[in-house]
C-alpha atoms as a PDB file:
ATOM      1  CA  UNK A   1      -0.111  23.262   8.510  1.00  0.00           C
ATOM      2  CA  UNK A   2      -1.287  26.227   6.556  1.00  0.00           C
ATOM      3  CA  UNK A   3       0.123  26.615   2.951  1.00  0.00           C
ATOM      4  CA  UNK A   4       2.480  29.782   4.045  1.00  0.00           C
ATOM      5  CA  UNK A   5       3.917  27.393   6.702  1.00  0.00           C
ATOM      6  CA  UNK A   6       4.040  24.698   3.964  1.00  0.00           C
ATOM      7  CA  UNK A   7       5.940  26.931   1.482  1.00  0.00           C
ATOM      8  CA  UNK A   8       8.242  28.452   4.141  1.00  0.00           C
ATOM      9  CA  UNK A   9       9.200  25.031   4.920  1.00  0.00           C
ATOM     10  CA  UNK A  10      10.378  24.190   1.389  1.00  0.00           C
ATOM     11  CA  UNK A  11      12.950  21.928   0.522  1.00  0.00           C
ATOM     12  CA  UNK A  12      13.187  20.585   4.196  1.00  0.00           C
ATOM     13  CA  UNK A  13      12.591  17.011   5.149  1.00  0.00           C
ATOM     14  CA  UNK A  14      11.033  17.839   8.720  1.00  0.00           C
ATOM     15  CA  UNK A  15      11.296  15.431  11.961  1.00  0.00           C
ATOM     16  CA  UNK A  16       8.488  13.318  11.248  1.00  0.00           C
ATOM     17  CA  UNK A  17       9.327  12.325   7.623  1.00  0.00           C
ATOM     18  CA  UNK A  18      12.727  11.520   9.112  1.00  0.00           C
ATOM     19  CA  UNK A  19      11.648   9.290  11.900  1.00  0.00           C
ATOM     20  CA  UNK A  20       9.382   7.703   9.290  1.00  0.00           C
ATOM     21  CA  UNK A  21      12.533   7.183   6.876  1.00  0.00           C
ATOM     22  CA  UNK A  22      14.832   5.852   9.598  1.00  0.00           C
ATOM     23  CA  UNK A  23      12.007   3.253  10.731  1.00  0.00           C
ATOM     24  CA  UNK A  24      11.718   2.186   7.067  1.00  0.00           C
ATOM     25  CA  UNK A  25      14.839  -0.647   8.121  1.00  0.00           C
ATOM     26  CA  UNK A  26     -10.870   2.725   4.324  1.00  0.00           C
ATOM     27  CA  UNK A  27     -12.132   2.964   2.054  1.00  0.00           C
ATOM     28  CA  UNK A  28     -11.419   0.562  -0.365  1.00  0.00           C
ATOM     29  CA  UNK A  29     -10.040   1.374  -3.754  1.00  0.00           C
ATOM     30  CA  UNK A  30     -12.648  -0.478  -5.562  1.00  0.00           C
ATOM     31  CA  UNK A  31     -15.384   2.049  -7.222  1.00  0.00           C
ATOM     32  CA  UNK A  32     -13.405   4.902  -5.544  1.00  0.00           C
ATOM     33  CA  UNK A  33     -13.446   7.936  -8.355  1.00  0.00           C
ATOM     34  CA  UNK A  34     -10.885   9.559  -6.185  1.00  0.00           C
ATOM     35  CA  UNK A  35      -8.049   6.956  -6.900  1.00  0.00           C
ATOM     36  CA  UNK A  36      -6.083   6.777  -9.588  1.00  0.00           C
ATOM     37  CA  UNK A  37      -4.399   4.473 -11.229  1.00  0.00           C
ATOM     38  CA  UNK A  38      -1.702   3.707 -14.309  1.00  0.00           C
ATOM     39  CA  UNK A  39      -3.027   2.747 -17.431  1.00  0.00           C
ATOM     40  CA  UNK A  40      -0.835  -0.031 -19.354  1.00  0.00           C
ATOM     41  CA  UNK A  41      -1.011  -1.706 -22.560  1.00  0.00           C
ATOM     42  CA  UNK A  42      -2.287  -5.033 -23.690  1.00  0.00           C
ATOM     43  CA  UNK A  43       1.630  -5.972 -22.762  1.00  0.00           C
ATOM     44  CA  UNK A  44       1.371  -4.912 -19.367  1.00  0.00           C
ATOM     45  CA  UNK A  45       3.709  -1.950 -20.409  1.00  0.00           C
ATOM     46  CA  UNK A  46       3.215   1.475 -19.247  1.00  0.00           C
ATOM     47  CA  UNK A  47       4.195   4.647 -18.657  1.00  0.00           C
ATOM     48  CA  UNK A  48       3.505   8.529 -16.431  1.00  0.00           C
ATOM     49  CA  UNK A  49       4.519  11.347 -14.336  1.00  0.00           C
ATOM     50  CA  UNK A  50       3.215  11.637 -11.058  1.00  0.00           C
ATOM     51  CA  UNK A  51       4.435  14.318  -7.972  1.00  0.00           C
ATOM     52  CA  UNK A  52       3.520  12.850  -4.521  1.00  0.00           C
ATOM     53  CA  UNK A  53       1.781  15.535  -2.267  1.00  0.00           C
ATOM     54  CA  UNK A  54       2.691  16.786   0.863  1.00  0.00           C
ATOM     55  CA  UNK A  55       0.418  16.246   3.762  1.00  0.00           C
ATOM     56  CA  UNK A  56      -2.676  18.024   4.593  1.00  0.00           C
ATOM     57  CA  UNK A  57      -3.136  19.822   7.587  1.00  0.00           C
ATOM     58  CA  UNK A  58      -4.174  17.246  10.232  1.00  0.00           C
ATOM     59  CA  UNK A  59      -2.396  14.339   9.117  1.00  0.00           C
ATOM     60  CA  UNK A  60       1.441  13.477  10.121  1.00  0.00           C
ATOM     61  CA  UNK A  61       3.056  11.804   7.262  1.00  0.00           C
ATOM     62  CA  UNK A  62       2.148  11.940   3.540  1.00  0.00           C
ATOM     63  CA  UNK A  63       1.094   8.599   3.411  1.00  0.00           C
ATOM     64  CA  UNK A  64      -1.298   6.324   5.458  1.00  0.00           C
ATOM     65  CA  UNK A  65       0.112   2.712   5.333  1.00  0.00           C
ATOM     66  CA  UNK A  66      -2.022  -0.890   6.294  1.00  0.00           C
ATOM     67  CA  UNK A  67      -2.337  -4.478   5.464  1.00  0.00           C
ATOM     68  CA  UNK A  68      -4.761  -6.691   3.809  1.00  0.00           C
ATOM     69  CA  UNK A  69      -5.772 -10.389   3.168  1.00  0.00           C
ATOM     70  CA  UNK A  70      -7.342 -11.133  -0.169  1.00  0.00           C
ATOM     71  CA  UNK A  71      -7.674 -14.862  -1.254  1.00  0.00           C
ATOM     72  CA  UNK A  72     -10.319 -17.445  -2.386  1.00  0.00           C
ATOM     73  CA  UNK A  73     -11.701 -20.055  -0.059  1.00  0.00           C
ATOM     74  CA  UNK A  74     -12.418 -23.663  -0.770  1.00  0.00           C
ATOM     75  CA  UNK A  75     -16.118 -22.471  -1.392  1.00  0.00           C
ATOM     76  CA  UNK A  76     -15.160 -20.121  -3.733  1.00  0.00           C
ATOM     77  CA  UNK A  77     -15.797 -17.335  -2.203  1.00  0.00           C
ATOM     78  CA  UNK A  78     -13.708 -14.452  -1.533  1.00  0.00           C
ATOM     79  CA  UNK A  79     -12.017 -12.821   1.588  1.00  0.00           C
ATOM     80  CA  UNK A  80     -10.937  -9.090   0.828  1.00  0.00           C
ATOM     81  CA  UNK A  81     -10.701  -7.147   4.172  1.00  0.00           C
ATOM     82  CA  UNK A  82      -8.322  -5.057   5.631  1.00  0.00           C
ATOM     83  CA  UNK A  83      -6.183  -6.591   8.544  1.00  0.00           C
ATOM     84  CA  UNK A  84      -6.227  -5.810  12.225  1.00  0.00           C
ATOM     85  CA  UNK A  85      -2.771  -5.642  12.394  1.00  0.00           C
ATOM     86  CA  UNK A  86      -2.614  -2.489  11.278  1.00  0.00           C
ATOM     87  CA  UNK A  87      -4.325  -1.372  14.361  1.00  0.00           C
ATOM     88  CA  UNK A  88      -1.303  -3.174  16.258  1.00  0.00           C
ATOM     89  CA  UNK A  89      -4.702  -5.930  16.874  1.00  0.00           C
ATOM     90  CA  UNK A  90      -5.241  -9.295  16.570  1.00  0.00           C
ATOM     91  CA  UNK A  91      -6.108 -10.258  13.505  1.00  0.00           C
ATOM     92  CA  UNK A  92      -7.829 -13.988  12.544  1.00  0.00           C
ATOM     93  CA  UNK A  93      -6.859 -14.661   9.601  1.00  0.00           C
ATOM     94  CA  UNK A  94      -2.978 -13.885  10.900  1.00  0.00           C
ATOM     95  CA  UNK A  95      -3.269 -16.091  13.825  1.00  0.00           C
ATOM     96  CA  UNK A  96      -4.498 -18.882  11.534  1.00  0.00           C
ATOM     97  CA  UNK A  97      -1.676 -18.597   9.445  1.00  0.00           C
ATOM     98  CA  UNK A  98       0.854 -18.366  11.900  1.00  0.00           C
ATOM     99  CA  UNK A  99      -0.938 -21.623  13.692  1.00  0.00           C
ATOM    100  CA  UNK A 100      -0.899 -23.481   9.871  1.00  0.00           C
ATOM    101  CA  UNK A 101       3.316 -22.616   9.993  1.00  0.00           C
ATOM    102  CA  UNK A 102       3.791 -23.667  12.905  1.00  0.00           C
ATOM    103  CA  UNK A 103       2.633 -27.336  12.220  1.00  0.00           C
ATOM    104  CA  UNK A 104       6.107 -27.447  10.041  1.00  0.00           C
ATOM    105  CA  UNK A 105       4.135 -29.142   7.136  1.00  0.00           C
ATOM    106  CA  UNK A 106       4.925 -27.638   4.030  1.00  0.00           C
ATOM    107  CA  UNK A 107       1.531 -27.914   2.425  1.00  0.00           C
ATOM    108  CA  UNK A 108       0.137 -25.814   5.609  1.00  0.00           C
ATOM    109  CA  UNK A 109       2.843 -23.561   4.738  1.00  0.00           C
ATOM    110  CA  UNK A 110       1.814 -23.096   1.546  1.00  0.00           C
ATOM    111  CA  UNK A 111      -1.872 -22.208   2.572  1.00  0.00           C
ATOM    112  CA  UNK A 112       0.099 -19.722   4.886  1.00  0.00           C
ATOM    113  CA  UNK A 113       1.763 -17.690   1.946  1.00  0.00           C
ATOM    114  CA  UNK A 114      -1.389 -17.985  -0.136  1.00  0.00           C
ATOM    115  CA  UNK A 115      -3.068 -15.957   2.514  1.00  0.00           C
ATOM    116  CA  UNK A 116      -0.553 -13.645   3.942  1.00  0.00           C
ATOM    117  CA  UNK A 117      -0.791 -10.270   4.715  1.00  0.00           C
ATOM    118  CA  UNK A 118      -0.347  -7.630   2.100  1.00  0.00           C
ATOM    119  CA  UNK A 119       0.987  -4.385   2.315  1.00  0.00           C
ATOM    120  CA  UNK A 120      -0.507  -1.182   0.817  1.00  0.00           C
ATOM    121  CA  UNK A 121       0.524   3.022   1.116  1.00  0.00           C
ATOM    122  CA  UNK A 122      -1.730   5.913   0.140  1.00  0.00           C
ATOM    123  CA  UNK A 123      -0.769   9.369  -0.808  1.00  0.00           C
ATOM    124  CA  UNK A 124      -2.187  12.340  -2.422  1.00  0.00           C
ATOM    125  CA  UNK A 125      -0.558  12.428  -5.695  1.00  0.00           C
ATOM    126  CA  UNK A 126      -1.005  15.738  -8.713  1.00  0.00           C
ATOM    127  CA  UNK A 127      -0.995  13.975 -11.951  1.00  0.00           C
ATOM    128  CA  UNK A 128       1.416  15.852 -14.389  1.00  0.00           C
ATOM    129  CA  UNK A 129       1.540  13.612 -17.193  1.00  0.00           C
ATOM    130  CA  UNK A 130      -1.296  11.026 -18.087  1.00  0.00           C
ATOM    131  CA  UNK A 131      -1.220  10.196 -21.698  1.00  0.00           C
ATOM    132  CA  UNK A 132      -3.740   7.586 -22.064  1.00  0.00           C
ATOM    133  CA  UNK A 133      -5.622   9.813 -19.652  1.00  0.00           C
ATOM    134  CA  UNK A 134      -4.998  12.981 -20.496  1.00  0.00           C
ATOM    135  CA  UNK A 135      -8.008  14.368 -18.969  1.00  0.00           C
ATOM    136  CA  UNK A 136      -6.337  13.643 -15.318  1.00  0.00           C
ATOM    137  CA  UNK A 137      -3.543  15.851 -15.973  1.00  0.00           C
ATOM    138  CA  UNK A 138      -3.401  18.701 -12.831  1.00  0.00           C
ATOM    139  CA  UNK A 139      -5.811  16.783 -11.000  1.00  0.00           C
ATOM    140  CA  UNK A 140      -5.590  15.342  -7.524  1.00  0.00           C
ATOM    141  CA  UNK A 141      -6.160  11.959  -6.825  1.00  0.00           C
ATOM    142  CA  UNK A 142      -5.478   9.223  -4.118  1.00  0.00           C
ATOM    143  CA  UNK A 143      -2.628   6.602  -5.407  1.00  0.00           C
ATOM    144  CA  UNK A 144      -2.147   3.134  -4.336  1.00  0.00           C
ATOM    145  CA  UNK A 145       0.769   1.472  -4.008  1.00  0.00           C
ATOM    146  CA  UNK A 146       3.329  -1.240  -2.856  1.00  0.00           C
ATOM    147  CA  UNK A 147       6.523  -1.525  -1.496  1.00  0.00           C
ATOM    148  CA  UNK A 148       8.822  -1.192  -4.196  1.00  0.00           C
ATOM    149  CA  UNK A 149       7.543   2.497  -4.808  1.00  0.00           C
ATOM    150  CA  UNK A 150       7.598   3.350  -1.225  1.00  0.00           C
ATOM    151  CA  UNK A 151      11.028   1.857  -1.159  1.00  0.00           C
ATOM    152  CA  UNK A 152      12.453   4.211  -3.940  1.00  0.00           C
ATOM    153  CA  UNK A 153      10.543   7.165  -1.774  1.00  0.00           C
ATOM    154  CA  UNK A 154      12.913   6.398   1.310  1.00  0.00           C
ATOM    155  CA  UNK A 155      15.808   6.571  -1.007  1.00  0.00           C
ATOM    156  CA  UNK A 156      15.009   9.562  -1.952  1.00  0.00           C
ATOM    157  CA  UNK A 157      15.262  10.623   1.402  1.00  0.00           C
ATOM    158  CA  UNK A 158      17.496   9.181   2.574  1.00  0.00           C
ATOM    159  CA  UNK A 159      20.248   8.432  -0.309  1.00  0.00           C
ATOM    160  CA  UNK A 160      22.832   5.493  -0.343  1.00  0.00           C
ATOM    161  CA  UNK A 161      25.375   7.626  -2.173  1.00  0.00           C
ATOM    162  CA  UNK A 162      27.755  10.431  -1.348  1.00  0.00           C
ATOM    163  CA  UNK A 163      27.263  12.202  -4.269  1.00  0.00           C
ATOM    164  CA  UNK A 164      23.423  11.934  -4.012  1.00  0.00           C
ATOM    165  CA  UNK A 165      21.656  14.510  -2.325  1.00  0.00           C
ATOM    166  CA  UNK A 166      18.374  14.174  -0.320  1.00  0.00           C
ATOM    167  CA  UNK A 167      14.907  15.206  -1.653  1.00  0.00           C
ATOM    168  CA  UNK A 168      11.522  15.460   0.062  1.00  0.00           C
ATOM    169  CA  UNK A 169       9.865  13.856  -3.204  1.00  0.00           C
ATOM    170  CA  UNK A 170       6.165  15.564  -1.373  1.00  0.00           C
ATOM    171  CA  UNK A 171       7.753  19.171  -1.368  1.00  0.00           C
ATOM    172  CA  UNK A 172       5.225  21.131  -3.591  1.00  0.00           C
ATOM    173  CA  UNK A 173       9.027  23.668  -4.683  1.00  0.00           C
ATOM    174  CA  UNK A 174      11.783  21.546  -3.966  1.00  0.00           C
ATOM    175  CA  UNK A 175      10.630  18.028  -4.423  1.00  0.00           C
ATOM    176  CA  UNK A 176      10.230  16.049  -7.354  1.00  0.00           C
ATOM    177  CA  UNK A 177       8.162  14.539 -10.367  1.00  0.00           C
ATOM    178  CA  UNK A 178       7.707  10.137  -9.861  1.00  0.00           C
ATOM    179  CA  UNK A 179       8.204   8.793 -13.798  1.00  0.00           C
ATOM    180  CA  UNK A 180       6.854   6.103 -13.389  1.00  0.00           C
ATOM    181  CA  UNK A 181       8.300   3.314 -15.527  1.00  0.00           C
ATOM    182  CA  UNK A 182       6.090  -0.409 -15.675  1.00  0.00           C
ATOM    183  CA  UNK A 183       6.813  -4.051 -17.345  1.00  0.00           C
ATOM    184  CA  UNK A 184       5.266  -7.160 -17.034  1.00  0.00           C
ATOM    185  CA  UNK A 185       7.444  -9.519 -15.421  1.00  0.00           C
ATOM    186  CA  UNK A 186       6.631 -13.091 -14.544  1.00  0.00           C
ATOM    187  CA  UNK A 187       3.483 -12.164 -14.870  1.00  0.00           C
ATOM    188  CA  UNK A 188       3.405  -9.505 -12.663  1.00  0.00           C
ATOM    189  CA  UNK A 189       3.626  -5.136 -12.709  1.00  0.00           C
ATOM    190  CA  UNK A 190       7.241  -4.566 -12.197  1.00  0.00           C
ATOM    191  CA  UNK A 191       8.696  -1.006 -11.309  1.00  0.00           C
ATOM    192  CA  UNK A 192      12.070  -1.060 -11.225  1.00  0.00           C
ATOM    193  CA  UNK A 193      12.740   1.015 -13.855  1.00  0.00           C
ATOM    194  CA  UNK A 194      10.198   3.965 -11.728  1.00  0.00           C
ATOM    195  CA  UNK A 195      12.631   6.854 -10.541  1.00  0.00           C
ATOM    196  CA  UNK A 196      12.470  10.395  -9.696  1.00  0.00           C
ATOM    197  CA  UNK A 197      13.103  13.594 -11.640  1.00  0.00           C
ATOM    198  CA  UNK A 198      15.298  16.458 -10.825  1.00  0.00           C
ATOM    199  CA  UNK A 199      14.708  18.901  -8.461  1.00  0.00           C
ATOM    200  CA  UNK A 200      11.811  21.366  -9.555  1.00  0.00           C
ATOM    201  CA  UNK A 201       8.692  22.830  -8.441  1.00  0.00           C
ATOM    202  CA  UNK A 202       5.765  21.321  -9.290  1.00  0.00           C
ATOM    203  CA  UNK A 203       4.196  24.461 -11.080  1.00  0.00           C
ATOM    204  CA  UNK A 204       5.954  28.164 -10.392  1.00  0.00           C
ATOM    205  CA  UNK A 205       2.458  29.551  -9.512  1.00  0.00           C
ATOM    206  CA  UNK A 206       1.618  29.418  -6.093  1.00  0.00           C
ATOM    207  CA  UNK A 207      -1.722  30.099  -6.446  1.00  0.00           C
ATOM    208  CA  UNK A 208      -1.738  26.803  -9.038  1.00  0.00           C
ATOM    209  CA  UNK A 209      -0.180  25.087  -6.068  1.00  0.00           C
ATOM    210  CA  UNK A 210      -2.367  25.948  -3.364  1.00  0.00           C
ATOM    211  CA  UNK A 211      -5.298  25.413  -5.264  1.00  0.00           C
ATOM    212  CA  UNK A 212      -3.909  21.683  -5.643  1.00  0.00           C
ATOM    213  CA  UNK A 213      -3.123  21.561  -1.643  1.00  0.00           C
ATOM    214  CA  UNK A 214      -6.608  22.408  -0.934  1.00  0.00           C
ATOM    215  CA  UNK A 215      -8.023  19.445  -2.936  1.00  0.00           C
ATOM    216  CA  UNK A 216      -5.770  16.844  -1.061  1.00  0.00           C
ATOM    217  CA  UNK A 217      -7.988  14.124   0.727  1.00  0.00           C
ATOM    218  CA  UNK A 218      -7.049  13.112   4.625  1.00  0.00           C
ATOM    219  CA  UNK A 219      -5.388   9.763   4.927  1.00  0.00           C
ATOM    220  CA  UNK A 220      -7.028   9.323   8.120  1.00  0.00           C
ATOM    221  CA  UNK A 221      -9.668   6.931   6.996  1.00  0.00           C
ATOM    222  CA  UNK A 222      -7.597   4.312   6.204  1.00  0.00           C
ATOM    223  CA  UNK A 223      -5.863   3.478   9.458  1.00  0.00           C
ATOM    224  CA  UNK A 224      -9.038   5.027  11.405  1.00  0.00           C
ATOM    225  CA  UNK A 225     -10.121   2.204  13.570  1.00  0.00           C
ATOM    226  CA  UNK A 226     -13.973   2.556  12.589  1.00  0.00           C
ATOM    227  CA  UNK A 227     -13.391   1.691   8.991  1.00  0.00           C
ATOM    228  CA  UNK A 228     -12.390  -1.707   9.640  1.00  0.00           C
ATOM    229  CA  UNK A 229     -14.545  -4.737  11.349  1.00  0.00           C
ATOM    230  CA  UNK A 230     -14.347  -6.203  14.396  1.00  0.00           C
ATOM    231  CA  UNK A 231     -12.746  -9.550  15.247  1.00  0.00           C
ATOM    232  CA  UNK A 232     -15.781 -11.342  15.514  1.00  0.00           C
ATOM    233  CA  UNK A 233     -16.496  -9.951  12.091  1.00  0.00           C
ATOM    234  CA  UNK A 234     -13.755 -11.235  10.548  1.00  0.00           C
ATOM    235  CA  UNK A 235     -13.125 -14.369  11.976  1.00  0.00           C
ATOM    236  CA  UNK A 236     -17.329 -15.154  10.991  1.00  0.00           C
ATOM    237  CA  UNK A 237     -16.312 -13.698   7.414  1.00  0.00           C
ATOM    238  CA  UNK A 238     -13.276 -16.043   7.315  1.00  0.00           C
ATOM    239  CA  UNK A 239     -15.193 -19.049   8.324  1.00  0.00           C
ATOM    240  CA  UNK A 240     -17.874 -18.467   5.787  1.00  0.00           C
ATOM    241  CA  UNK A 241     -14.785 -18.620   3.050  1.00  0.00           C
ATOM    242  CA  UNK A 242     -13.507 -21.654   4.373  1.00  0.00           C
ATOM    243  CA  UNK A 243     -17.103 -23.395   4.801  1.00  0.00           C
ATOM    244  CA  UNK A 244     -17.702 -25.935   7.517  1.00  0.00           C
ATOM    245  CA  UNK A 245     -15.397 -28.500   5.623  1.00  0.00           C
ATOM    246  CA  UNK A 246     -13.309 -26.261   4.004  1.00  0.00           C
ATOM    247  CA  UNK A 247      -9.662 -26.379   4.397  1.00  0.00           C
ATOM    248  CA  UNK A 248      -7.051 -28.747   6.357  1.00  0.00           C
ATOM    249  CA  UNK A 249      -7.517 -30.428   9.508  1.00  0.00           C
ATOM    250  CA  UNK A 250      -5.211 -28.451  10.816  1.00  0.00           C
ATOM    251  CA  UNK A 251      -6.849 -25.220   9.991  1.00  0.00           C
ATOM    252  CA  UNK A 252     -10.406 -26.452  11.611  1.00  0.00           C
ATOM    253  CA  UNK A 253      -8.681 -27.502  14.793  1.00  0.00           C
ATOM    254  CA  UNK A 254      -6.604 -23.756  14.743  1.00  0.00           C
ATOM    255  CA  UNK A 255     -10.236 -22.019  14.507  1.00  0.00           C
ATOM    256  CA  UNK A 256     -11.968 -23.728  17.462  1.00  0.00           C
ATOM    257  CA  UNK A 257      -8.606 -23.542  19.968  1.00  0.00           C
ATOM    258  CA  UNK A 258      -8.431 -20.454  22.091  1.00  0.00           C
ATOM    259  CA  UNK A 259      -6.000 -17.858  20.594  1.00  0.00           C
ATOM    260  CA  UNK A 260      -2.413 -17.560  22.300  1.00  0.00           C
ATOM    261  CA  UNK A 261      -1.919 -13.964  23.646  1.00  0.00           C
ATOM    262  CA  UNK A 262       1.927 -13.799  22.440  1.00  0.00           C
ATOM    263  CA  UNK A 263       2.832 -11.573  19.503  1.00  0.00           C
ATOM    264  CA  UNK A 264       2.993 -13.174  15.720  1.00  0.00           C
ATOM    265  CA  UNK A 265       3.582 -12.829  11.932  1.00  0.00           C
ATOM    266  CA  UNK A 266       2.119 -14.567   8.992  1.00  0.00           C
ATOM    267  CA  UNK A 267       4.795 -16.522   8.638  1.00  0.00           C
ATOM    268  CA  UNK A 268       8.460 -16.057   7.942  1.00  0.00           C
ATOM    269  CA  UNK A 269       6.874 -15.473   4.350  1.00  0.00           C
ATOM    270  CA  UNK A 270       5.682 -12.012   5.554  1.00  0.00           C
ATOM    271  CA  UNK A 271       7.008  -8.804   4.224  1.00  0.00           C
ATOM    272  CA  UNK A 272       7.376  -6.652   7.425  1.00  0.00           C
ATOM    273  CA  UNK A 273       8.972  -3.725   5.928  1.00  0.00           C
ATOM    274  CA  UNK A 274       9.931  -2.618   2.360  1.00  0.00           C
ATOM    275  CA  UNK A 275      13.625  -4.327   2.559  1.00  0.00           C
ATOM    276  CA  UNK A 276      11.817  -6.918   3.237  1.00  0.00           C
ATOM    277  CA  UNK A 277       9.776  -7.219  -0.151  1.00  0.00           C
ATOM    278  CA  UNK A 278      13.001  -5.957  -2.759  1.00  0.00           C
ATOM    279  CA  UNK A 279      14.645  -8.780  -1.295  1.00  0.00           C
ATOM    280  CA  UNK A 280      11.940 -11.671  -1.794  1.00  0.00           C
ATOM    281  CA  UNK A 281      10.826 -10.711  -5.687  1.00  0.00           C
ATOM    282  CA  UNK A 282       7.427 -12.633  -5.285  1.00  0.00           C
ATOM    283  CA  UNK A 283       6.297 -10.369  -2.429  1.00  0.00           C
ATOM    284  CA  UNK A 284       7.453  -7.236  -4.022  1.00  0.00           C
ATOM    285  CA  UNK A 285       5.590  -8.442  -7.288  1.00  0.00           C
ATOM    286  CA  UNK A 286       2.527  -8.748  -4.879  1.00  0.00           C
ATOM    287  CA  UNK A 287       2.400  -5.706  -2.719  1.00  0.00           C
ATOM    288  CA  UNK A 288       3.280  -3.805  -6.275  1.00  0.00           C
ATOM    289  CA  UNK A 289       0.259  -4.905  -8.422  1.00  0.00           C
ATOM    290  CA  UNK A 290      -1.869  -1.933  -7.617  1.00  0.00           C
ATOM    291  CA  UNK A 291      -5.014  -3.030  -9.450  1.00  0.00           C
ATOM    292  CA  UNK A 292      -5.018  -6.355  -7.561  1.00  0.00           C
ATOM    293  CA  UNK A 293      -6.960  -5.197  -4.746  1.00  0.00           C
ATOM    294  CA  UNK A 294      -9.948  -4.174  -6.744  1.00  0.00           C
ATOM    295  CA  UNK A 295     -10.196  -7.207  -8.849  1.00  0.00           C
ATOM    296  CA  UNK A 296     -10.877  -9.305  -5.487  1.00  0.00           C
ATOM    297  CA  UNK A 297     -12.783  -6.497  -4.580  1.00  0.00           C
ATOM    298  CA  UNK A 298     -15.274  -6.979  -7.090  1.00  0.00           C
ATOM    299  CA  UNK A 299     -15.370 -10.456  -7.004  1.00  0.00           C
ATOM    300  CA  UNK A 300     -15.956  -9.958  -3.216  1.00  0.00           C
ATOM    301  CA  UNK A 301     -18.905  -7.445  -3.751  1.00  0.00           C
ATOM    302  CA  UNK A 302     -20.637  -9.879  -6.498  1.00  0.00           C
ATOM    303  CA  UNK A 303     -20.381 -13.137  -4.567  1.00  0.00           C
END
């Protein structure tokens, strides 16, 4: 939509974010100037303001949302590709996994989890306060994240409590600044603490404002079916990682059988949704380290 229709529309949470609420129940990142991403300390602590941006004209939601597998093979090589599941296709590495927990042996299992499917959002975000970075204040950039953020999006939306009222947290004039809060915890980037401002727009100069909704990126490319290999691609990238005597007997025998045609997860282990990952703390800790994805990246592109 054009940025008249955009302001006219202000403070409204229109039918798609809705739907997209109420279901709530590539490029990658690696080398990619246009992401940003938090700076912490040599604690893991960190802190800065972010306002999620409202989608450009040609997209449908504010955020473009798909999986990925990322682990190290008995060779020692890497496997860091985006899932076909995202595509609503199969996907080998997911059919492997759900073949290794169905054998109900718990070491199988645990190869299962290793390699399960994890979950990723992108949005156009307008840094507003960057203090180790202050360079990247004003600017646009593409943001990363997991489901614990996206969760506290949703609830933004759509609020628990009578006396909360809804926001669109990607309204340029009625939404609201992200302060986000992170801790190490178990060893991981925890978020909890993350939370949205009061209402406010995000400057009071529309022409500041369009300028900013001009230099939003599509989110097209990251669920856009050319960006992301073909099954025969994968499944010869994932046998590569495993190596001809890689892995369990179980796993070589799941390769060479023909593939069942009936729907599957990962495993029970599988986040499927955001509730899903604030209710198992090891997943959420997953999908929520943001600067996972392009360390496996890089040990991808140098093996």
């Amino acid at each position: 939509m054009s940025f008249q229709d955009l302001k006219n529309k202000a403070g409204a949470i229109d039918s798609n974010l809705q739907a997209a609420a109420s279901s709530t129940t590539e490029k990658k990142s690696y080398g990619d100037d246009r992401q940003w991403k938090p700076t912490v300390d040599k604690a893991g602590n960190g802190y800065a303001v972010i306002r999620f941006l409202p989608a450009v004209e040609g997209d449908d939601l504010p955020w473009a949302k798909y999986w990925d597998h990322f682990f190290q093979g008995p060779t020692g090589q890497w496997y860091v590709e985006k899932s076909l599941t995202t595509l609503g296709k199969d996907d080998p590495v997911s059919e492997m996994n759900s073949k290794l927990w169905n054998t109900g042996i718990e070491s199988d299992k645990d190869i299962a989890r290793k390699r399960k499917r994890r979950l990723h959002y992108v949005s156009n975000i307008c840094v507003v306060s960057d203090p180790e970075n202050p360079e990247n204040n004003g600017k646009v950039f593409l943001y990363t994240y997991g489901a614990k953020i996206f969760e506290k999006i949703m609830n933004s939306m759509q609020p628990q409590y009578e006396d909360e009222t809804a926001v669109n947290p990607f309204d340029l004039w009625k939404g609201a600044n992200f302060k986000m809060k992170i801790a190490q915890v178990a060893g991981f980037r925890n978020y909890d603490r993350s939370e949205f401002g009061g209402v406010e727009a995000l400057n009071a100069d529309d022409t500041v404002l369009e300028d900013i909704y001009n230099k939003e990126y599509s989110l097209k490319e990251f669920t856009d079916p050319s960006t992301y290999k073909t099954y025969s691609e994968l499944n010869l990238k994932l046998t590569r990682v495993l190596g001809e005597d890689g892995g369990t007997s179980e796993e070589k025998t799941a390769m060479a059988e023909s593939i069942d045609d009936s729907p599957f997860n990962d495993s029970p282990n599988d986040v499927q949704d955001p509730v899903a990952v604030a209710a198992d703390p090891v997943a959420r800790a997953d999908s929520d380290n943001d600067d996972t994805m392009s360390y496996f990246a890089k040990l991808a592109a140098e093996a």
